[in-house]
Protein backbone atom coordinates (compact mmCIF):
# COMPACT_ATOMS: atom_id res chain seq x y z
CA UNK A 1 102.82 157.18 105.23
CA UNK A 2 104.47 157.07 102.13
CA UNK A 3 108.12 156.60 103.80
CA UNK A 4 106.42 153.49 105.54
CA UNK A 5 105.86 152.10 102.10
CA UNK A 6 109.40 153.00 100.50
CA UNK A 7 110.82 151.37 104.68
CA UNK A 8 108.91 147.96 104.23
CA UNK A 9 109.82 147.66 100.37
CA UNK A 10 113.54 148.54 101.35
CA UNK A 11 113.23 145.47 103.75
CA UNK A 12 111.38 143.14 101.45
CA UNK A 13 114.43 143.52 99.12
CA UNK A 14 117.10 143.27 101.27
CA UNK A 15 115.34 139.73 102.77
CA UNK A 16 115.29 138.43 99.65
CA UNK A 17 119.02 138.98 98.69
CA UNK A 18 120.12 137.40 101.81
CA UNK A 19 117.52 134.70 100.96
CA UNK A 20 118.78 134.15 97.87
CA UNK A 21 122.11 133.93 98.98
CA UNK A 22 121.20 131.32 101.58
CA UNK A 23 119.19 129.04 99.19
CA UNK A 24 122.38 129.15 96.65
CA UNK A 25 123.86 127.05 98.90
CA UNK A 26 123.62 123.51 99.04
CA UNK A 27 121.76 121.49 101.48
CA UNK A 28 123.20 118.14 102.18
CA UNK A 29 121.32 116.27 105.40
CA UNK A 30 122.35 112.82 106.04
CA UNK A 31 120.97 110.11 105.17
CA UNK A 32 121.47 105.99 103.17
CA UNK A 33 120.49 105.55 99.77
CA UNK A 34 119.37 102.06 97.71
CA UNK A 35 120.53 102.44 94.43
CA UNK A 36 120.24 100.75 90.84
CA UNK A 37 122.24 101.37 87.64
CA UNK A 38 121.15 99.88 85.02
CA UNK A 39 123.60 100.83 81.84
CA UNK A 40 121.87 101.71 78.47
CA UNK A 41 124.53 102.31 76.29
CA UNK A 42 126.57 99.07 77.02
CA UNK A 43 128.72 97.35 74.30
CA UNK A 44 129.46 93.97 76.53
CA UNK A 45 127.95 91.28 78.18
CA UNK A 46 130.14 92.72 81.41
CA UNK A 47 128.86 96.26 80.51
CA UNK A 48 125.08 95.31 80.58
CA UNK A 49 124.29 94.06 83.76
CA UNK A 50 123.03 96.41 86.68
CA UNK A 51 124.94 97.70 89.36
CA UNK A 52 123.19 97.86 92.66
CA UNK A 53 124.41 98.81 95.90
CA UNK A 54 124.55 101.62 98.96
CA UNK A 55 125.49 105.12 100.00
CA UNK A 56 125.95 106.53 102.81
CA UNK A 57 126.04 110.59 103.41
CA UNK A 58 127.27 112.49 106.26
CA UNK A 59 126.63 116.02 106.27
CA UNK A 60 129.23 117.60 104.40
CA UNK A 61 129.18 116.45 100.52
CA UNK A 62 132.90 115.29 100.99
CA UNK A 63 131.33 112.49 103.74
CA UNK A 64 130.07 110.29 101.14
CA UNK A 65 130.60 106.36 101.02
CA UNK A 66 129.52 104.03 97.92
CA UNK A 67 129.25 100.23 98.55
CA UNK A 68 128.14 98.46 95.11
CA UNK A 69 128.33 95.20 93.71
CA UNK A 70 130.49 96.06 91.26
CA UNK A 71 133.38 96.87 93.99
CA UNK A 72 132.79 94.10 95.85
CA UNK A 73 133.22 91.87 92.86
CA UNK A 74 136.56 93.40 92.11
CA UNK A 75 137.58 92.92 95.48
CA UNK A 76 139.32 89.50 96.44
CA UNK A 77 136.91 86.51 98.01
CA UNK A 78 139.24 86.78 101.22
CA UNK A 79 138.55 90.63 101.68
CA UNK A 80 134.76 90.63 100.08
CA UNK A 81 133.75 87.55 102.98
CA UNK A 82 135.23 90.31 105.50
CA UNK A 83 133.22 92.78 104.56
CA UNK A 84 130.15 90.40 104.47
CA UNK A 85 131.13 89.37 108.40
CA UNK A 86 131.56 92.67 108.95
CA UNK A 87 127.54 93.51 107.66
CA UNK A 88 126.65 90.58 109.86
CA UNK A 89 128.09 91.64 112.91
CA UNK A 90 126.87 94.99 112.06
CA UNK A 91 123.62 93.43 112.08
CA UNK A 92 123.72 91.45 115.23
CA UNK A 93 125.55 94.72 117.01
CA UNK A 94 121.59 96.16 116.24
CA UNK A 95 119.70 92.86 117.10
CA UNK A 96 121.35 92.90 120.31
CA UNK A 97 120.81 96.72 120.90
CA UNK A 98 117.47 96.24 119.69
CA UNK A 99 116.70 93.78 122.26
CA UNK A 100 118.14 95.66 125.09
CA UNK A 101 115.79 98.67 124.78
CA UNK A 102 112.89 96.55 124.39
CA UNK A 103 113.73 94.29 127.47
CA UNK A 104 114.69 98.18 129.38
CA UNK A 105 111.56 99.36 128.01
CA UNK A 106 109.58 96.30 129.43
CA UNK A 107 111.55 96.19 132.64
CA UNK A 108 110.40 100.65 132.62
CA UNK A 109 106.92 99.83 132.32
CA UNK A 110 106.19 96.87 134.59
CA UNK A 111 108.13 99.18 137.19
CA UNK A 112 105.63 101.69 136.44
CA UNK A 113 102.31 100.24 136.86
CA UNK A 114 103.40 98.38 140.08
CA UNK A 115 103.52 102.32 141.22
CA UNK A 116 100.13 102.62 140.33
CA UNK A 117 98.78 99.78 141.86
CA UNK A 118 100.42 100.46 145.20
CA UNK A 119 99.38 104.29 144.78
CA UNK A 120 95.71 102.76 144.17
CA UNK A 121 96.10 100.83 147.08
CA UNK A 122 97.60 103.52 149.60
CA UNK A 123 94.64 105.93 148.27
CA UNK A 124 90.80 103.80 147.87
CA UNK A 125 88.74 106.81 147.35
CA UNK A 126 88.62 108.96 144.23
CA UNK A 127 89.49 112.39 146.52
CA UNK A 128 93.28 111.55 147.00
């Protein structure tokens, strides 16, 4: 009985090194962040106002992108309206998909109940 005890506590110990070994590691899952900066120690007009912007994590930490405002101000009119169209297109890439599932998912379901009606039809009673 006793080496049941001494077995059990053995395993208890062991589970919780290799636990603790696992949860040392860290846990990045993907995902898009909404950020705001807001400085507190700023000396300059430039330094005080807030930085806003994106990021974007894949699921390793080295897979992380940062889209703020303050980039996109550095960045030339030219290249910052390119990376606006590209946004838009972005956008209107999902509209478009958007619309397509919902017009496959329409086209799905109105298939579907004309099955049921014609299986109502084939079979009146309530035994089929």
């Amino acid at each position: 009985m006793a080496f049941k005890h001494v077995a059990a506590s053995v395993a208890a110990a062991a589970a919780t090194l290799i636990a603790a070994q696992a949860s040392a590691q860290e846990f990045v899952a993907p995902m898009t962040k909404f950020f705001i900066a807001i400085p507190l120690d700023a000396h300059g007009a430039k330094e005080q106002m807030p930085n806003f912007g994106l990021q974007f994590q894949g699921l390793r930490p080295y897979q992380s992108v940062q889209v703020d405002y303050k980039t996109l101000q550095l960045v030339p009119a030219a290249i910052a309206g390119a990376v606006e169209a590209k946004y838009i297109v972005a956008g209107a890439v999902a509209l478009g998909a958007a619309i397509a599932v919902t017009h496959k998912d329409k086209a799905t379901s109105q298939q579907f109940q004309q099955q049921q009606q014609e299986q109502k039809l084939a079979c009146p009673t309530q035994t089929c």
